[in-house]
PDB file of N, CA and C in Angstrom:
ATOM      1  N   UNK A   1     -99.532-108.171  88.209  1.00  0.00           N
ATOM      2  CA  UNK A   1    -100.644-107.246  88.418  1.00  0.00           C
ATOM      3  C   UNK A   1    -100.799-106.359  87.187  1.00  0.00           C
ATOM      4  N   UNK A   2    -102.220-106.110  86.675  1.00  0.00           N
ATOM      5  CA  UNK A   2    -102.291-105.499  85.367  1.00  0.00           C
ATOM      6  C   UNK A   2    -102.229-103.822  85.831  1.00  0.00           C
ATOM      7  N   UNK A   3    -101.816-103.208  85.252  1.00  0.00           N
ATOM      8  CA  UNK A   3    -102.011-102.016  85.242  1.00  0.00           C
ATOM      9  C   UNK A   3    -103.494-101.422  85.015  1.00  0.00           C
ATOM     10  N   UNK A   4    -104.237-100.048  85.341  1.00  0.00           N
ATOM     11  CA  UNK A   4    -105.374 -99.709  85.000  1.00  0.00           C
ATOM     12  C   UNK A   4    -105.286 -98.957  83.818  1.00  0.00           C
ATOM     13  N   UNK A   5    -106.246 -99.075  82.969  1.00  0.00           N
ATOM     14  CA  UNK A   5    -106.070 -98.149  81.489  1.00  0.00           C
ATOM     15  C   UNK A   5    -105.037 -96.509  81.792  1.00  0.00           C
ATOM     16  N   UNK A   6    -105.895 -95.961  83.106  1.00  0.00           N
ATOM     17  CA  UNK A   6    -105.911 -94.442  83.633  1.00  0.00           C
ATOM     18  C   UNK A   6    -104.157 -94.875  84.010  1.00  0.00           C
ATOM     19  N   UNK A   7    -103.585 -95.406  84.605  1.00  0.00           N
ATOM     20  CA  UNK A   7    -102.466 -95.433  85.025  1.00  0.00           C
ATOM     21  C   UNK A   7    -101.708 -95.904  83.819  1.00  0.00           C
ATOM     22  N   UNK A   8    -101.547 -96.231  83.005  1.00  0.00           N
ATOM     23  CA  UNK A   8    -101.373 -96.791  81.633  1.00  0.00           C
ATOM     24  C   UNK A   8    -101.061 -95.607  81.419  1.00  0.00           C
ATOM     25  N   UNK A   9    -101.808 -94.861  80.881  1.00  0.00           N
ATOM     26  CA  UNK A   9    -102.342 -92.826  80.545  1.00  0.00           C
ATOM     27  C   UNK A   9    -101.384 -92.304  81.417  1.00  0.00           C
ATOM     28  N   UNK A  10    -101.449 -92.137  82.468  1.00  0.00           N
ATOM     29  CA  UNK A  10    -100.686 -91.443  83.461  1.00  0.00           C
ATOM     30  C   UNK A  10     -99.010 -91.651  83.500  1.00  0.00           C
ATOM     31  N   UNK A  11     -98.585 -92.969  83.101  1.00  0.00           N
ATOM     32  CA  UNK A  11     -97.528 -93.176  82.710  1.00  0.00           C
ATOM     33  C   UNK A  11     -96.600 -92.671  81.704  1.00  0.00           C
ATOM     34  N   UNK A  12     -97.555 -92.945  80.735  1.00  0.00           N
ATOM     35  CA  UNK A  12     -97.468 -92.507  79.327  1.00  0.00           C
ATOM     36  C   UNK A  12     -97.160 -90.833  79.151  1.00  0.00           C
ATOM     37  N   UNK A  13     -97.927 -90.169  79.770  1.00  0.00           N
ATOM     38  CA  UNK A  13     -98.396 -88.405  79.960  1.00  0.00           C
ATOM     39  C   UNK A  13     -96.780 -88.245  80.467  1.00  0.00           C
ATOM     40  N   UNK A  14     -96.608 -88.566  81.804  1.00  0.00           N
ATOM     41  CA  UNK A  14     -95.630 -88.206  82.320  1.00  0.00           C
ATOM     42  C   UNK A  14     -93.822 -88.612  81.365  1.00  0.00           C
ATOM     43  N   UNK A  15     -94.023 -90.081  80.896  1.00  0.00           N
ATOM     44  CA  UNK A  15     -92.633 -90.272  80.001  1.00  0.00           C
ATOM     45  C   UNK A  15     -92.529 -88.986  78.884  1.00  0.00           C
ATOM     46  N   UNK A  16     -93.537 -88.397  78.169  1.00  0.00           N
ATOM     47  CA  UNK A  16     -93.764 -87.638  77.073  1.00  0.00           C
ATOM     48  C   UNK A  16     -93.321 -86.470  77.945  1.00  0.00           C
ATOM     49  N   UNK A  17     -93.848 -86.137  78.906  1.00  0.00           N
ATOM     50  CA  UNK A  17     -93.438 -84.458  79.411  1.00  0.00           C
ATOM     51  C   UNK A  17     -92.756 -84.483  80.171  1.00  0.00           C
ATOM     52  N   UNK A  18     -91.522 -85.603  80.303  1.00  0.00           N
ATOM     53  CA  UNK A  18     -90.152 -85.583  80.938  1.00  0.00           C
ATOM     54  C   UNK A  18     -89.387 -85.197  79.757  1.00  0.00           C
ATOM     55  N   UNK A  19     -89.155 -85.501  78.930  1.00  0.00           N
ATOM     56  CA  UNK A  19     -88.682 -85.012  77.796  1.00  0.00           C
ATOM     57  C   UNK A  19     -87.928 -83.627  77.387  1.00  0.00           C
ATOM     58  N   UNK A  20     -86.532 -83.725  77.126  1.00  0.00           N
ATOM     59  CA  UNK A  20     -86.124 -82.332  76.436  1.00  0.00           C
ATOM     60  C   UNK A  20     -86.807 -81.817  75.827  1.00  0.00           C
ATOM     61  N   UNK A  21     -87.266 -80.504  75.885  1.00  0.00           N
ATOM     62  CA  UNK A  21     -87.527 -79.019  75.369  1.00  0.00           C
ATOM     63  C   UNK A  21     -89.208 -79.806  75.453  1.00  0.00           C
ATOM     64  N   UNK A  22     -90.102 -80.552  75.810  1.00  0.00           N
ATOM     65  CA  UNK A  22     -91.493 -80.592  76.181  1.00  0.00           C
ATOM     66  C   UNK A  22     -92.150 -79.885  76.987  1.00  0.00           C
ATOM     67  N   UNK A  23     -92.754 -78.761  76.713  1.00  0.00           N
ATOM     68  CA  UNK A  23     -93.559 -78.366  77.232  1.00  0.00           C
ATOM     69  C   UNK A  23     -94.809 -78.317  77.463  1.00  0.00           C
ATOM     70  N   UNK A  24     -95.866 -79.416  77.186  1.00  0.00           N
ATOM     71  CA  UNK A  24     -96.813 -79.896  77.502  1.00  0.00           C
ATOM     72  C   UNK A  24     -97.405 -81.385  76.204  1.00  0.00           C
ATOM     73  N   UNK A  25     -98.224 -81.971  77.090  1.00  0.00           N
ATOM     74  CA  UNK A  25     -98.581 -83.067  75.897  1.00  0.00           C
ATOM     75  C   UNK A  25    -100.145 -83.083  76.665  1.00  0.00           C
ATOM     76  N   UNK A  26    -100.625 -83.740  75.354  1.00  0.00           N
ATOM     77  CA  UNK A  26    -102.283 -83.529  76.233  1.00  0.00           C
ATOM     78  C   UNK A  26    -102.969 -84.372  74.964  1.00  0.00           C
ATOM     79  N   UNK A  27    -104.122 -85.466  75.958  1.00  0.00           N
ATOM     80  CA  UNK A  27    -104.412 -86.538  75.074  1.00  0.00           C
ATOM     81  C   UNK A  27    -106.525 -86.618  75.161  1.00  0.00           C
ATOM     82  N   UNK A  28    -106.479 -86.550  73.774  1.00  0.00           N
ATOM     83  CA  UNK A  28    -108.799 -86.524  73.762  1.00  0.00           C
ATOM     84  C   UNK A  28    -108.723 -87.822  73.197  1.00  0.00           C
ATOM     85  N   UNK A  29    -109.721 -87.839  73.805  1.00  0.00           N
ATOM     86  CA  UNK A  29    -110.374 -89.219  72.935  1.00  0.00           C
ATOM     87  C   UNK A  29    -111.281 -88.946  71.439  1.00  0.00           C
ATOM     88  N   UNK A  30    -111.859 -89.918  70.739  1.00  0.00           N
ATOM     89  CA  UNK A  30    -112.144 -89.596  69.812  1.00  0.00           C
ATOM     90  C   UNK A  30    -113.184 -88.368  69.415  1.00  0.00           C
ATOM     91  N   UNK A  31    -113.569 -88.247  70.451  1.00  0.00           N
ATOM     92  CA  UNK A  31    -114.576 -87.143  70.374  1.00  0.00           C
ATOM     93  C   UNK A  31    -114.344 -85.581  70.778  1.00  0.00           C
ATOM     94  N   UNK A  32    -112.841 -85.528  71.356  1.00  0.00           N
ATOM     95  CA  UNK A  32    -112.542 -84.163  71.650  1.00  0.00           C
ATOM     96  C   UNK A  32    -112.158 -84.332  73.304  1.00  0.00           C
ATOM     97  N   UNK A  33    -112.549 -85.224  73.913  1.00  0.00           N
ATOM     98  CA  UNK A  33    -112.571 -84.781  75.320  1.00  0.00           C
ATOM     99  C   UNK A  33    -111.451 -84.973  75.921  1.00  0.00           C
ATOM    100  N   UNK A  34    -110.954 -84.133  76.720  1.00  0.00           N
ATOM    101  CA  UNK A  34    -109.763 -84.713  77.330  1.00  0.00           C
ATOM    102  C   UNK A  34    -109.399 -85.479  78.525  1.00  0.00           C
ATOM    103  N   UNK A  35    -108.583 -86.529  78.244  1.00  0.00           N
ATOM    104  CA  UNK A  35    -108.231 -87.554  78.623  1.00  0.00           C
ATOM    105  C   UNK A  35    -106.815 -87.253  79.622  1.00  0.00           C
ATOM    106  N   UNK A  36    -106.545 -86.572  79.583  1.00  0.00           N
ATOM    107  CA  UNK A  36    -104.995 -86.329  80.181  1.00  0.00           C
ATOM    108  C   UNK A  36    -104.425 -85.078  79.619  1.00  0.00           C
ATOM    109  N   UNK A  37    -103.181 -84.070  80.860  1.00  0.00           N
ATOM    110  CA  UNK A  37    -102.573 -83.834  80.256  1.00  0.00           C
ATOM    111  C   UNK A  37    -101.201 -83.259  81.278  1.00  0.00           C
ATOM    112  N   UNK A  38    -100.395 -82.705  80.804  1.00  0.00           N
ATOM    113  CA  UNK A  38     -98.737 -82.530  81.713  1.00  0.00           C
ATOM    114  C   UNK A  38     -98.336 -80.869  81.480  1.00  0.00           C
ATOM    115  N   UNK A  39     -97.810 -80.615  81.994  1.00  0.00           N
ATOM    116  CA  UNK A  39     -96.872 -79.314  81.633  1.00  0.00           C
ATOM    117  C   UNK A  39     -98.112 -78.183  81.222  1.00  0.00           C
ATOM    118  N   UNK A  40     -97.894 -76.995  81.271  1.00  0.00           N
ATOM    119  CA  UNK A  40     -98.477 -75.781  80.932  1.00  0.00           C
ATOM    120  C   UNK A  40     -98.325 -75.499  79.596  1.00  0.00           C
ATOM    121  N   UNK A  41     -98.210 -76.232  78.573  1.00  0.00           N
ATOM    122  CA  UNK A  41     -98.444 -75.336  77.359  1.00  0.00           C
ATOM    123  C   UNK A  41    -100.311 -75.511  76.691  1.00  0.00           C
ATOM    124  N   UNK A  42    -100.692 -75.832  77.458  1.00  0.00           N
ATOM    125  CA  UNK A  42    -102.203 -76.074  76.590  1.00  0.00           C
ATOM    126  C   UNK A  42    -102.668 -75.264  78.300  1.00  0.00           C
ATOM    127  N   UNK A  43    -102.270 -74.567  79.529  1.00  0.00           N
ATOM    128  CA  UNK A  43    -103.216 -74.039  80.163  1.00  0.00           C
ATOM    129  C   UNK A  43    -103.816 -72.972  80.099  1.00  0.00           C
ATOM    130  N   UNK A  44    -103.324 -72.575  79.800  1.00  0.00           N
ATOM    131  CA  UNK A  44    -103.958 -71.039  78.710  1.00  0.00           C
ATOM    132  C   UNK A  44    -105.413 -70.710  78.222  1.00  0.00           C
ATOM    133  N   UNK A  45    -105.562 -71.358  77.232  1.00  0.00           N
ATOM    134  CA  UNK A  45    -107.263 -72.209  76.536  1.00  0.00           C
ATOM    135  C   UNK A  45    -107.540 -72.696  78.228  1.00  0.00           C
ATOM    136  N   UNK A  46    -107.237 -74.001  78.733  1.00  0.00           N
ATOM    137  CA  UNK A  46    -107.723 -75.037  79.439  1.00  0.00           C
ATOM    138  C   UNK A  46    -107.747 -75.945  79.001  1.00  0.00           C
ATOM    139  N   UNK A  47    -107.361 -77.014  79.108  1.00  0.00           N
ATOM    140  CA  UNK A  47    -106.968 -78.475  78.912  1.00  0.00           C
ATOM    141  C   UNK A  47    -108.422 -79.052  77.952  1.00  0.00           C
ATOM    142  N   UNK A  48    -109.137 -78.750  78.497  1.00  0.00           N
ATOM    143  CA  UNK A  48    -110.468 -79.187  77.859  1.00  0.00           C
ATOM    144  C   UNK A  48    -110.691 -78.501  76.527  1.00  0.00           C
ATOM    145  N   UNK A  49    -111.016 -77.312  76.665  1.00  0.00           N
ATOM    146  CA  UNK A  49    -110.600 -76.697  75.534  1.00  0.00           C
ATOM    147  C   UNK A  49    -109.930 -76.579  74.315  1.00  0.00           C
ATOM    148  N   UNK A  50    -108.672 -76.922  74.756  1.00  0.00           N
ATOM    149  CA  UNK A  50    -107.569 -77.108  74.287  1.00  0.00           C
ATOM    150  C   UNK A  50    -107.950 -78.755  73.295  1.00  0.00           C
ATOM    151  N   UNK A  51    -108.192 -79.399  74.234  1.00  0.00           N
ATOM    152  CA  UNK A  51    -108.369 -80.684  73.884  1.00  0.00           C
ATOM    153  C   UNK A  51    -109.118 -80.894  72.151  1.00  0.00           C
ATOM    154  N   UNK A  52    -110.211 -79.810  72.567  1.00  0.00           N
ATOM    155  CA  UNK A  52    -111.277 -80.092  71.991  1.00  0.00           C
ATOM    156  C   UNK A  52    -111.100 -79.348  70.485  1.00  0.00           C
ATOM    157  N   UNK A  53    -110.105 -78.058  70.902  1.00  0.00           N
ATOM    158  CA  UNK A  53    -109.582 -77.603  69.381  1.00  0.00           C
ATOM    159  C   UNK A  53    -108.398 -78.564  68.696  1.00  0.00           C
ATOM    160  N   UNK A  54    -107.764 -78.779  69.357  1.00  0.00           N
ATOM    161  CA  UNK A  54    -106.537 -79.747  68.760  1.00  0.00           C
ATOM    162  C   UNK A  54    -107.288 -80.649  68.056  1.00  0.00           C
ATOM    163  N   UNK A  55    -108.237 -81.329  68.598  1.00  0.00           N
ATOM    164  CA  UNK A  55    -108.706 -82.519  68.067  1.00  0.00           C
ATOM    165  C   UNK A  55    -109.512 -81.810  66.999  1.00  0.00           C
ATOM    166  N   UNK A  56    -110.336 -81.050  67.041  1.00  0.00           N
ATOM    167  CA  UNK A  56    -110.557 -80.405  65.485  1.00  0.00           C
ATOM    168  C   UNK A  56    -109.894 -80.008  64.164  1.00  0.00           C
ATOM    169  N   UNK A  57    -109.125 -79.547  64.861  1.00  0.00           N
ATOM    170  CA  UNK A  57    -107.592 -79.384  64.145  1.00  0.00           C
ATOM    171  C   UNK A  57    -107.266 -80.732  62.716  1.00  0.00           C
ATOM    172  N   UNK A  58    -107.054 -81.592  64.196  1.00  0.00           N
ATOM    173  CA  UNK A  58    -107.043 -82.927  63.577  1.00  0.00           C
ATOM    174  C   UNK A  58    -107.464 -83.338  62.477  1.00  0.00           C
ATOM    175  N   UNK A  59    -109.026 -83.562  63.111  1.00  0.00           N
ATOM    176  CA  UNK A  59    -109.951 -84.519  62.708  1.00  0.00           C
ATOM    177  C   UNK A  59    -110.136 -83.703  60.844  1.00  0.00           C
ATOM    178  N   UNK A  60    -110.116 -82.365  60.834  1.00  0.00           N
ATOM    179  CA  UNK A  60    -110.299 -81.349  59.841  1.00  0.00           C
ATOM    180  C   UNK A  60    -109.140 -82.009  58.862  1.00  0.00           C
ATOM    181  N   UNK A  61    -108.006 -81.812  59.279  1.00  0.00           N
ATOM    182  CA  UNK A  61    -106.819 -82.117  58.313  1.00  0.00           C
ATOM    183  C   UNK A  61    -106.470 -83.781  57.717  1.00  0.00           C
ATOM    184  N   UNK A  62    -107.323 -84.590  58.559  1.00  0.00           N
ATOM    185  CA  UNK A  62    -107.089 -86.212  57.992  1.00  0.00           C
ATOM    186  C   UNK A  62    -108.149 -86.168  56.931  1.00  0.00           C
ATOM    187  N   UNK A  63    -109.443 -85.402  57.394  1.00  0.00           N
ATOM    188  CA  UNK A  63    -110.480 -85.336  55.867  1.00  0.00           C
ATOM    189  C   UNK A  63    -109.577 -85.140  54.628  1.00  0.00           C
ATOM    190  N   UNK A  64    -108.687 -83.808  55.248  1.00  0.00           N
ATOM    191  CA  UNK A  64    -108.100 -83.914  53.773  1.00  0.00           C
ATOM    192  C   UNK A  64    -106.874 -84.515  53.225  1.00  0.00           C
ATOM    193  N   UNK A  65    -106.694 -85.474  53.457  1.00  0.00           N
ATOM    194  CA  UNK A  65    -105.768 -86.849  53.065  1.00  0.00           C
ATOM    195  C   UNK A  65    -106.782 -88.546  53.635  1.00  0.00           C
ATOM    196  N   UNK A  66    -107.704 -88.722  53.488  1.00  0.00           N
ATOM    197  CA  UNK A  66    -108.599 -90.032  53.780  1.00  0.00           C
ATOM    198  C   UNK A  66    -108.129 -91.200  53.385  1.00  0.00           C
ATOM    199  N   UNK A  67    -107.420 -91.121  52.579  1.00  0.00           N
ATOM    200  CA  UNK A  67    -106.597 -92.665  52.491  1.00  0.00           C
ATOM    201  C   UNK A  67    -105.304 -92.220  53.440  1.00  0.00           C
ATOM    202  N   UNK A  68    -104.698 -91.263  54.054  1.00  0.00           N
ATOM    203  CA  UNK A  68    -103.448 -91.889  54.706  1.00  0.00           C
ATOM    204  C   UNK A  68    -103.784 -91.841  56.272  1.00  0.00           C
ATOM    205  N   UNK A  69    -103.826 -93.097  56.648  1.00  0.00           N
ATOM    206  CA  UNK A  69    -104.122 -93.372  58.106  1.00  0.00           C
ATOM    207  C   UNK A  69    -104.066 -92.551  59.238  1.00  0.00           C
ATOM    208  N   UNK A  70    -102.496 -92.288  59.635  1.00  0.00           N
ATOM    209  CA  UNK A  70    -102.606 -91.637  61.187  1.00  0.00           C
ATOM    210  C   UNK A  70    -101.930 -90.409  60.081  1.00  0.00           C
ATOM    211  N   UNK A  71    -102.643 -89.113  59.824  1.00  0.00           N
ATOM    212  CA  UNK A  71    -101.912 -87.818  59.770  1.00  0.00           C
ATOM    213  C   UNK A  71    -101.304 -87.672  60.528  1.00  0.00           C
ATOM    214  N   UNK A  72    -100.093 -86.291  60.790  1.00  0.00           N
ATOM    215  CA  UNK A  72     -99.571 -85.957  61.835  1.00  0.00           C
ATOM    216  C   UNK A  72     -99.576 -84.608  61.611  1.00  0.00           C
ATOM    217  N   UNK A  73     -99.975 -83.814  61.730  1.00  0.00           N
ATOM    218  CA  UNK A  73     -99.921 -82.168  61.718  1.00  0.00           C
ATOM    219  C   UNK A  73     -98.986 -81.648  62.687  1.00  0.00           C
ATOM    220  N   UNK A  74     -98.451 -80.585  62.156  1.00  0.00           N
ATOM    221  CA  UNK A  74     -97.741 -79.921  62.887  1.00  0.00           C
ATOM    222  C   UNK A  74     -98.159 -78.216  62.892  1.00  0.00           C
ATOM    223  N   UNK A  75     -98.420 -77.788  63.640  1.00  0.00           N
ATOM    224  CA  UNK A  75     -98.284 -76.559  63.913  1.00  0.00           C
ATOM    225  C   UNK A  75     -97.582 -75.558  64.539  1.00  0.00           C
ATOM    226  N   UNK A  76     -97.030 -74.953  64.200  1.00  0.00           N
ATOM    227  CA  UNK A  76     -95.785 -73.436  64.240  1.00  0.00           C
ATOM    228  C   UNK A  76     -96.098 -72.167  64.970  1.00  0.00           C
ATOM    229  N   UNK A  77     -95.560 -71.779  66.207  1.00  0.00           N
ATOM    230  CA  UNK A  77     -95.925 -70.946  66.706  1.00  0.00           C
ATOM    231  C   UNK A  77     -94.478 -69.931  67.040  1.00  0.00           C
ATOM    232  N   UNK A  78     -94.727 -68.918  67.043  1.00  0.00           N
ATOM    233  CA  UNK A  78     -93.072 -67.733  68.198  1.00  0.00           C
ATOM    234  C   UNK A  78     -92.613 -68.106  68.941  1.00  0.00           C
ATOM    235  N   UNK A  79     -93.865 -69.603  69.703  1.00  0.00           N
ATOM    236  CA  UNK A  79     -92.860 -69.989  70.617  1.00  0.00           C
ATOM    237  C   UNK A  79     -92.731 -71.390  70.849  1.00  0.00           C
ATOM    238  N   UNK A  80     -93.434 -72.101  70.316  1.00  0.00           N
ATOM    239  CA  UNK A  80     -93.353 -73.785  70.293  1.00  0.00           C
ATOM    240  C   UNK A  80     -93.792 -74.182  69.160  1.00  0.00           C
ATOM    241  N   UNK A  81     -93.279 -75.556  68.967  1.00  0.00           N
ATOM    242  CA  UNK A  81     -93.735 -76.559  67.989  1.00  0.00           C
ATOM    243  C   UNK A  81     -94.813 -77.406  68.440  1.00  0.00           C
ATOM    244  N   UNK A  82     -95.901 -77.844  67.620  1.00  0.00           N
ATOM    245  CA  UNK A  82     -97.077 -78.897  68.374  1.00  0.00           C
ATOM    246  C   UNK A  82     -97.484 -79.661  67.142  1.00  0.00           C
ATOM    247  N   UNK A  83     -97.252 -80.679  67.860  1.00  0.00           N
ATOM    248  CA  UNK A  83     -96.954 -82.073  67.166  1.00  0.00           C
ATOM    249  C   UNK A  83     -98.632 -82.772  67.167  1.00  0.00           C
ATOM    250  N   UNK A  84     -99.139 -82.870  66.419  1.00  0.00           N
ATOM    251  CA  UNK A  84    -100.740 -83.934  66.556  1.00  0.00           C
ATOM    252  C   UNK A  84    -100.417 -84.940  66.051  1.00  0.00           C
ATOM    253  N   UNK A  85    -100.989 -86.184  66.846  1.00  0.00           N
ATOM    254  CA  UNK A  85    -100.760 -87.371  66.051  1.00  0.00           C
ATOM    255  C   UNK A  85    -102.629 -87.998  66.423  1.00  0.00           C
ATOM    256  N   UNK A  86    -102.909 -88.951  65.450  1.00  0.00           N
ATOM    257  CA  UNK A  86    -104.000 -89.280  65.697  1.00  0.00           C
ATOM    258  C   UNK A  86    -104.425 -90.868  65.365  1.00  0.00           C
ATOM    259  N   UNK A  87    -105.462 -91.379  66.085  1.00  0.00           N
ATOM    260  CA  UNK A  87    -105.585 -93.170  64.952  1.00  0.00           C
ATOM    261  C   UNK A  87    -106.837 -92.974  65.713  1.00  0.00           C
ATOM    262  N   UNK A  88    -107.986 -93.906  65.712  1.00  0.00           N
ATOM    263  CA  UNK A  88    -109.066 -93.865  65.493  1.00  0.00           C
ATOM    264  C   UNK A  88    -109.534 -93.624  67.273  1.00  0.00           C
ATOM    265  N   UNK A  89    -108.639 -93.651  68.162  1.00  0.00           N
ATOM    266  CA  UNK A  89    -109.118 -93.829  69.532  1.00  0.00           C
ATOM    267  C   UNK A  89    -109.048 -92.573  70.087  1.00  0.00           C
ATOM    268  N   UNK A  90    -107.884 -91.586  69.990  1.00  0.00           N
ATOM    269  CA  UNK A  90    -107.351 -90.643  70.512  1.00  0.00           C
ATOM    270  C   UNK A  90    -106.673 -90.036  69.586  1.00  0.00           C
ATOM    271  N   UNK A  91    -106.527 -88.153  70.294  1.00  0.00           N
ATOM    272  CA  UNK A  91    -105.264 -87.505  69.875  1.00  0.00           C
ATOM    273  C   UNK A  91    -104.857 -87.574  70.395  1.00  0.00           C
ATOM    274  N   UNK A  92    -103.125 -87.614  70.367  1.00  0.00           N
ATOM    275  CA  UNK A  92    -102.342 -86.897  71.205  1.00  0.00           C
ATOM    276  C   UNK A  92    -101.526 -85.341  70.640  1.00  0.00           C
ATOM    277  N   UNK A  93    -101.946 -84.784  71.784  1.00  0.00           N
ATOM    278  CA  UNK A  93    -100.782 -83.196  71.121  1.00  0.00           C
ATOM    279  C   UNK A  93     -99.609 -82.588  72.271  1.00  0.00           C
ATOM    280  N   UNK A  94     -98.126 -82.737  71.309  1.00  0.00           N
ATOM    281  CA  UNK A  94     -96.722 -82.501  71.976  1.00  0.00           C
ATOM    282  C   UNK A  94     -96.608 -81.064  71.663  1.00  0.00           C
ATOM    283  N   UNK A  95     -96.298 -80.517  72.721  1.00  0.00           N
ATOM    284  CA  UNK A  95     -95.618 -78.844  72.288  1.00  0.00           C
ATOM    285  C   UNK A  95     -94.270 -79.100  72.795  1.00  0.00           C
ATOM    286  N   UNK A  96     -93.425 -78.096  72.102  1.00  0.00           N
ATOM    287  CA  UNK A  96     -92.294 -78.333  71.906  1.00  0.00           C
ATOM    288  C   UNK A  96     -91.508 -77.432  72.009  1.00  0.00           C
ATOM    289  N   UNK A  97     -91.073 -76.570  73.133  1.00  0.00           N
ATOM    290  CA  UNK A  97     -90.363 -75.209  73.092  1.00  0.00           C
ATOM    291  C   UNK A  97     -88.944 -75.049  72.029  1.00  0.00           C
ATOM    292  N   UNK A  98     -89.480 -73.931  71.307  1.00  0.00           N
ATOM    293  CA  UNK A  98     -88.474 -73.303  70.151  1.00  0.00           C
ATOM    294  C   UNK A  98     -86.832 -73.019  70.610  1.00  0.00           C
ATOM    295  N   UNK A  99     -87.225 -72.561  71.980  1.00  0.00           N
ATOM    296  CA  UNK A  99     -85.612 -72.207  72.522  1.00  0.00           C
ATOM    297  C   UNK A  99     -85.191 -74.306  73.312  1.00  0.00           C
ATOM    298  N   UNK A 100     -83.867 -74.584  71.913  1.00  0.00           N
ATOM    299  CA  UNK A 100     -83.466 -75.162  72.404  1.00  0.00           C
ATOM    300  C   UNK A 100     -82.367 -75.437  71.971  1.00  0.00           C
TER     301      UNK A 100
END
């Protein structure tokens, strides 16, 4: 039996925010929207929101490297680490609590 894309996603969401010191992961599609997400570190903004800046974030920082494929940005906060990764379909963004 094949799996559905959404349960595919849902799988995926949940292995990422089982994870030591993860405190949220949250996934847009190419256009910003969000697709999924786990744990409370993006509820704050709102998932959508959230979605839609990360992926700007993104999309801003691969302009400036255009020959290297999937960037990965990282951004630094007082209280977590957040991990962007990107390829032409989706972001995904990992936060990462500092106390660990």
């Amino acid at each position: 039996k094949k799996e559905t894309m959404e349960a595919q996603l849902d799988k995926t969401l949940d292995e990422i925010a089982s994870r030591d010191g993860v405190t949220g992961v949250l996934v847009s599609d190419k256009n910003g929207l969000c697709l999924g997400s786990r744990g409370d570190a993006f509820e704050a903004a709102g998932s959508a929101q959230a979605a839609a800046h990360l992926h700007a974030v993104q999309t801003g920082a691969a302009s400036l490297s255009p020959e290297d494929e999937m960037p990965i940005v990282a951004i630094q906060t007082t209280q977590a680490n957040v991990l962007l990764y990107n390829n032409e379909s989706y972001t995904v963004a990992v936060s990462q609590s500092k106390e660990q």
